[in-house]
C-alpha atoms as a PDB file:
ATOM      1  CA  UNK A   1    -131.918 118.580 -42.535  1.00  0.00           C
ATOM      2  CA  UNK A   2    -130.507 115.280 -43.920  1.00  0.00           C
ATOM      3  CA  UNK A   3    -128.365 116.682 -46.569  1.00  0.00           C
ATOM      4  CA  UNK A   4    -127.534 116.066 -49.925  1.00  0.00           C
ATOM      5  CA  UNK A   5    -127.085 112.094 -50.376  1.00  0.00           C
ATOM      6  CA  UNK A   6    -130.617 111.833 -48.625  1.00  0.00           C
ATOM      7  CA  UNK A   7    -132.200 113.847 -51.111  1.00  0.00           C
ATOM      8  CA  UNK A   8    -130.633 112.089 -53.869  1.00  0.00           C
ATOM      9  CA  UNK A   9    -131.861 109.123 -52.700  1.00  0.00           C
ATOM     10  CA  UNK A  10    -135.347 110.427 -52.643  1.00  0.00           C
ATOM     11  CA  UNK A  11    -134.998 111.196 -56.332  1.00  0.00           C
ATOM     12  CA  UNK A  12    -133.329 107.990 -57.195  1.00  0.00           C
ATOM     13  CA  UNK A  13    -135.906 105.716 -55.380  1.00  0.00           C
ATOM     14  CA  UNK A  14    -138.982 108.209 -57.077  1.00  0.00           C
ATOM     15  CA  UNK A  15    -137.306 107.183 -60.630  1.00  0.00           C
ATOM     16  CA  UNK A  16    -136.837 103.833 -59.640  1.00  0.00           C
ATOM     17  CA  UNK A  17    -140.382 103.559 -58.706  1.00  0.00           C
ATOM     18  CA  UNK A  18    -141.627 105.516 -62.312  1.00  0.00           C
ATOM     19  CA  UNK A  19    -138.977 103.100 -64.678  1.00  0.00           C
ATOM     20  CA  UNK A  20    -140.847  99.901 -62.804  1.00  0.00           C
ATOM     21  CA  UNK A  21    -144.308 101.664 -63.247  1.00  0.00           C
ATOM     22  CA  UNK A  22    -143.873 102.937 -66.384  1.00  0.00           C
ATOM     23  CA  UNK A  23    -141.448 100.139 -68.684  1.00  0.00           C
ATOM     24  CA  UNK A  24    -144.095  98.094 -68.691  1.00  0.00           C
ATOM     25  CA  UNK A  25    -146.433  99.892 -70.607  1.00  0.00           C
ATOM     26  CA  UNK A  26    -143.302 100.751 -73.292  1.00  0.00           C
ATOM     27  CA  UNK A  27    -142.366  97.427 -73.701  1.00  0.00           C
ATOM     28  CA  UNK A  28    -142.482  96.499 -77.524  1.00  0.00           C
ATOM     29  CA  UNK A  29    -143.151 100.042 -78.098  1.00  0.00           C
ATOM     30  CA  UNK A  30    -141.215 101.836 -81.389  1.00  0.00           C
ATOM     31  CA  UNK A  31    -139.383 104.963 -80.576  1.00  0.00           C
ATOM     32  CA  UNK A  32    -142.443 107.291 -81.393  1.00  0.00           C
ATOM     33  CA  UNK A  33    -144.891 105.800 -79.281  1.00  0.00           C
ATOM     34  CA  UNK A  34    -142.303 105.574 -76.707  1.00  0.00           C
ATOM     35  CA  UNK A  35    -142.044 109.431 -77.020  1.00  0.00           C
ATOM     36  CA  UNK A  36    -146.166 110.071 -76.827  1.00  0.00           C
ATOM     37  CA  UNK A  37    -146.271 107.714 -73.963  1.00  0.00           C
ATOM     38  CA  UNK A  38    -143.813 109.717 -72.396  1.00  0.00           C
ATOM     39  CA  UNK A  39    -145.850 112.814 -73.024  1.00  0.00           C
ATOM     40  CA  UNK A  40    -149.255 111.061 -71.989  1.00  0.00           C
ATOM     41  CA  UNK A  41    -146.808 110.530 -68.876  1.00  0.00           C
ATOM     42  CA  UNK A  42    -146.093 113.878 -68.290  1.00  0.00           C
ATOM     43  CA  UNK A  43    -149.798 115.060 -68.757  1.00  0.00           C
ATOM     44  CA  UNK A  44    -150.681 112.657 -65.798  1.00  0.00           C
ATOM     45  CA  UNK A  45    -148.330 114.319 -63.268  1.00  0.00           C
ATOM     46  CA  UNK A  46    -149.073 117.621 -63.862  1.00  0.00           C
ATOM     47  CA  UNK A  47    -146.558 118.818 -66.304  1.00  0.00           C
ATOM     48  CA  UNK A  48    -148.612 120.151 -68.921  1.00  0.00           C
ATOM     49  CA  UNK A  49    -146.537 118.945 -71.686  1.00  0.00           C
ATOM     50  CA  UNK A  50    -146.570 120.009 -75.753  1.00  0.00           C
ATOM     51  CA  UNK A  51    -145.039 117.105 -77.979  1.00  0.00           C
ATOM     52  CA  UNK A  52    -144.075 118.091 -81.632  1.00  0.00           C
ATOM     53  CA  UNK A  53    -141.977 115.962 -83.882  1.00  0.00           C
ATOM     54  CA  UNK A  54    -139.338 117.980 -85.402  1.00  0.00           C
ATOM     55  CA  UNK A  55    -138.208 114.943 -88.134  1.00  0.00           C
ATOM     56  CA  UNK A  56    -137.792 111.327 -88.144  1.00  0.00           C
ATOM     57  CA  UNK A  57    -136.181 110.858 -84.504  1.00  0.00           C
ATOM     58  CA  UNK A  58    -136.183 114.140 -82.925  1.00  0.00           C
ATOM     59  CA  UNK A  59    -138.783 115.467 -80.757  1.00  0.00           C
ATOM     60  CA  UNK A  60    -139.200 118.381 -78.847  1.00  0.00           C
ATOM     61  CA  UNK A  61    -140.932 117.847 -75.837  1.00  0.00           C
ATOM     62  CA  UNK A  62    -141.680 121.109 -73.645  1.00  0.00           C
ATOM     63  CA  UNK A  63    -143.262 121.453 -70.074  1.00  0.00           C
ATOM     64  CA  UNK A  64    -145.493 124.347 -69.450  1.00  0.00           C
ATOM     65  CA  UNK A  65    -145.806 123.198 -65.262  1.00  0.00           C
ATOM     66  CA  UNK A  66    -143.410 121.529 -62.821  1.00  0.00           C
ATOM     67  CA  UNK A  67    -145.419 119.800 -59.941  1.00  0.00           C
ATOM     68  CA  UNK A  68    -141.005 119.961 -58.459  1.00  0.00           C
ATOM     69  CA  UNK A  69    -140.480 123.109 -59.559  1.00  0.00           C
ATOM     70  CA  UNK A  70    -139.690 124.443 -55.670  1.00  0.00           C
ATOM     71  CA  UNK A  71    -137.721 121.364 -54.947  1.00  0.00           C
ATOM     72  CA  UNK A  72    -136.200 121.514 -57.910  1.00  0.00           C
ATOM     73  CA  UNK A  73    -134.711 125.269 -57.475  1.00  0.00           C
ATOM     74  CA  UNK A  74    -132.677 123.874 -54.123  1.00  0.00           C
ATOM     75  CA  UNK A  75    -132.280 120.774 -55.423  1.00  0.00           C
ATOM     76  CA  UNK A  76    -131.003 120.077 -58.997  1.00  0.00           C
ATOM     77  CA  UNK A  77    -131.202 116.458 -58.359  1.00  0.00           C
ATOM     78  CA  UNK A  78    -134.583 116.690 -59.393  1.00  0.00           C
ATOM     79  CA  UNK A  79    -133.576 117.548 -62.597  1.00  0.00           C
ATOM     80  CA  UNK A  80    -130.966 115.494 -63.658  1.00  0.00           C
ATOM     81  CA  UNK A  81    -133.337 112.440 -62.537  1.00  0.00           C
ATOM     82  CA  UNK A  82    -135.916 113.745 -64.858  1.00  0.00           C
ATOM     83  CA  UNK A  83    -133.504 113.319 -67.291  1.00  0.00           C
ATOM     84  CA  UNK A  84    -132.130 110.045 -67.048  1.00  0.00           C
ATOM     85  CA  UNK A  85    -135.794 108.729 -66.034  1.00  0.00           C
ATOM     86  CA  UNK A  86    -136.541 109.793 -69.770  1.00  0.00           C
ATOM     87  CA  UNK A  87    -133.777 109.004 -71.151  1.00  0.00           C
ATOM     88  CA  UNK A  88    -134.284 105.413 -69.605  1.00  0.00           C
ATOM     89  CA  UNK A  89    -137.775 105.249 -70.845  1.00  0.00           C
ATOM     90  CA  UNK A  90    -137.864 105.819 -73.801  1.00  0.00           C
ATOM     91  CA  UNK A  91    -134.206 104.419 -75.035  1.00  0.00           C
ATOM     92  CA  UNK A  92    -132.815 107.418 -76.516  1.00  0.00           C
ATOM     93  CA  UNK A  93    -130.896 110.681 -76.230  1.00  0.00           C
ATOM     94  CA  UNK A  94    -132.047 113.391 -74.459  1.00  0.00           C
ATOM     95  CA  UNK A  95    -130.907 117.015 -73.764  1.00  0.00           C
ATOM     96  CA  UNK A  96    -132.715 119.791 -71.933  1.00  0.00           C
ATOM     97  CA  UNK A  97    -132.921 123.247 -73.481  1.00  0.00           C
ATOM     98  CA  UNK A  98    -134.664 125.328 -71.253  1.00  0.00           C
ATOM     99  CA  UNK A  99    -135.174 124.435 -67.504  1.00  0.00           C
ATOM    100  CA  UNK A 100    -137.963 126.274 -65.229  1.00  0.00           C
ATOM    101  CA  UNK A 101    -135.982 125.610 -62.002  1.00  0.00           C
ATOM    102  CA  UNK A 102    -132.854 128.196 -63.749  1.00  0.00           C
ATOM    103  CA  UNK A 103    -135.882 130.532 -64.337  1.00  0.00           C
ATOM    104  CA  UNK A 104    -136.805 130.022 -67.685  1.00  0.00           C
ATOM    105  CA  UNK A 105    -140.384 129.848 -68.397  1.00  0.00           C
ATOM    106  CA  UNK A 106    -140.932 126.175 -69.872  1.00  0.00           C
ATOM    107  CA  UNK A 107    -138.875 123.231 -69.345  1.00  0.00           C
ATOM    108  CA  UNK A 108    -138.163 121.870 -72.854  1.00  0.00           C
ATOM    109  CA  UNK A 109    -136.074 118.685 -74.328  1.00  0.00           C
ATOM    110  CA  UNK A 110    -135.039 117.261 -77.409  1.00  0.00           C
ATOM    111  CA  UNK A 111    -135.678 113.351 -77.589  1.00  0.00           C
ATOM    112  CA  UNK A 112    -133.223 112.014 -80.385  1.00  0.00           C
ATOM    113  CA  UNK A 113    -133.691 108.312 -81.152  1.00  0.00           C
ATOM    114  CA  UNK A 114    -130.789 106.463 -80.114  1.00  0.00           C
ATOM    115  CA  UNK A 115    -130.478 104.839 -83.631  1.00  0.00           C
ATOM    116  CA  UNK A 116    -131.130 108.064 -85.700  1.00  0.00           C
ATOM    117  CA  UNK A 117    -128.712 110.028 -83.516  1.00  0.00           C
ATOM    118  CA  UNK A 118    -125.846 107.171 -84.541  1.00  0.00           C
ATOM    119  CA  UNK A 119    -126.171 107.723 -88.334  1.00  0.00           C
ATOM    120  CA  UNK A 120    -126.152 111.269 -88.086  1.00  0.00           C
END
């Protein structure tokens, strides 16, 4: 009904509202807590998230629910602010694997620390 640039503005003022929210409660955090915050995060709204470190600086981080997952099939906004919300959060890389809204049956990430993903 409004179009496209209206619904991206929905999803940039929702991660707008989760960065102020949430930064906070990272702040002075090390890149592994950031990550299990994160996760606690996710397990708040719904998302029914499994954490597991892979190595020193890589996490996966998969989503068994998506509370957007309706919105997020017409609009793939949703997704790519996901993204950038996390990657925002918790300072580092991240790159989705699997995505429930292409019909896949988790979401899942990999969360590569910033610093470890430079000296690879």
């Amino acid at each position: 009904m409004y179009g496209e640039t209206f619904v991206d503005q929905l999803f940039e003022k929702r991660k707008a509202r989760m960065l102020q929210t949430y930064r906070e409660i990272m702040r002075g955090q090390g890149f592994d807590q950031r990550v299990k915050t994160l996760a606690s995060i996710q397990k708040e709204e719904g998302y029914m998230p499994h954490l597991e470190k892979i190595r020193d600086g890589l996490y996966t981080l998969e989503e068994a629910n998506c509370p957007l997952l309706q919105v997020a099939i017409g609009h793939r906004q949703a997704c790519q602010c996901e993204i950038s919300l996390f990657e925002s959060l918790v300072d580092a890389h991240v790159e989705r694997t699997s995505c429930m809204a292409e019909g896949q049956v988790k979401c899942r990430y990999l969360i590569k620390d910033k610093l470890s993903h430079e000296e690879s």
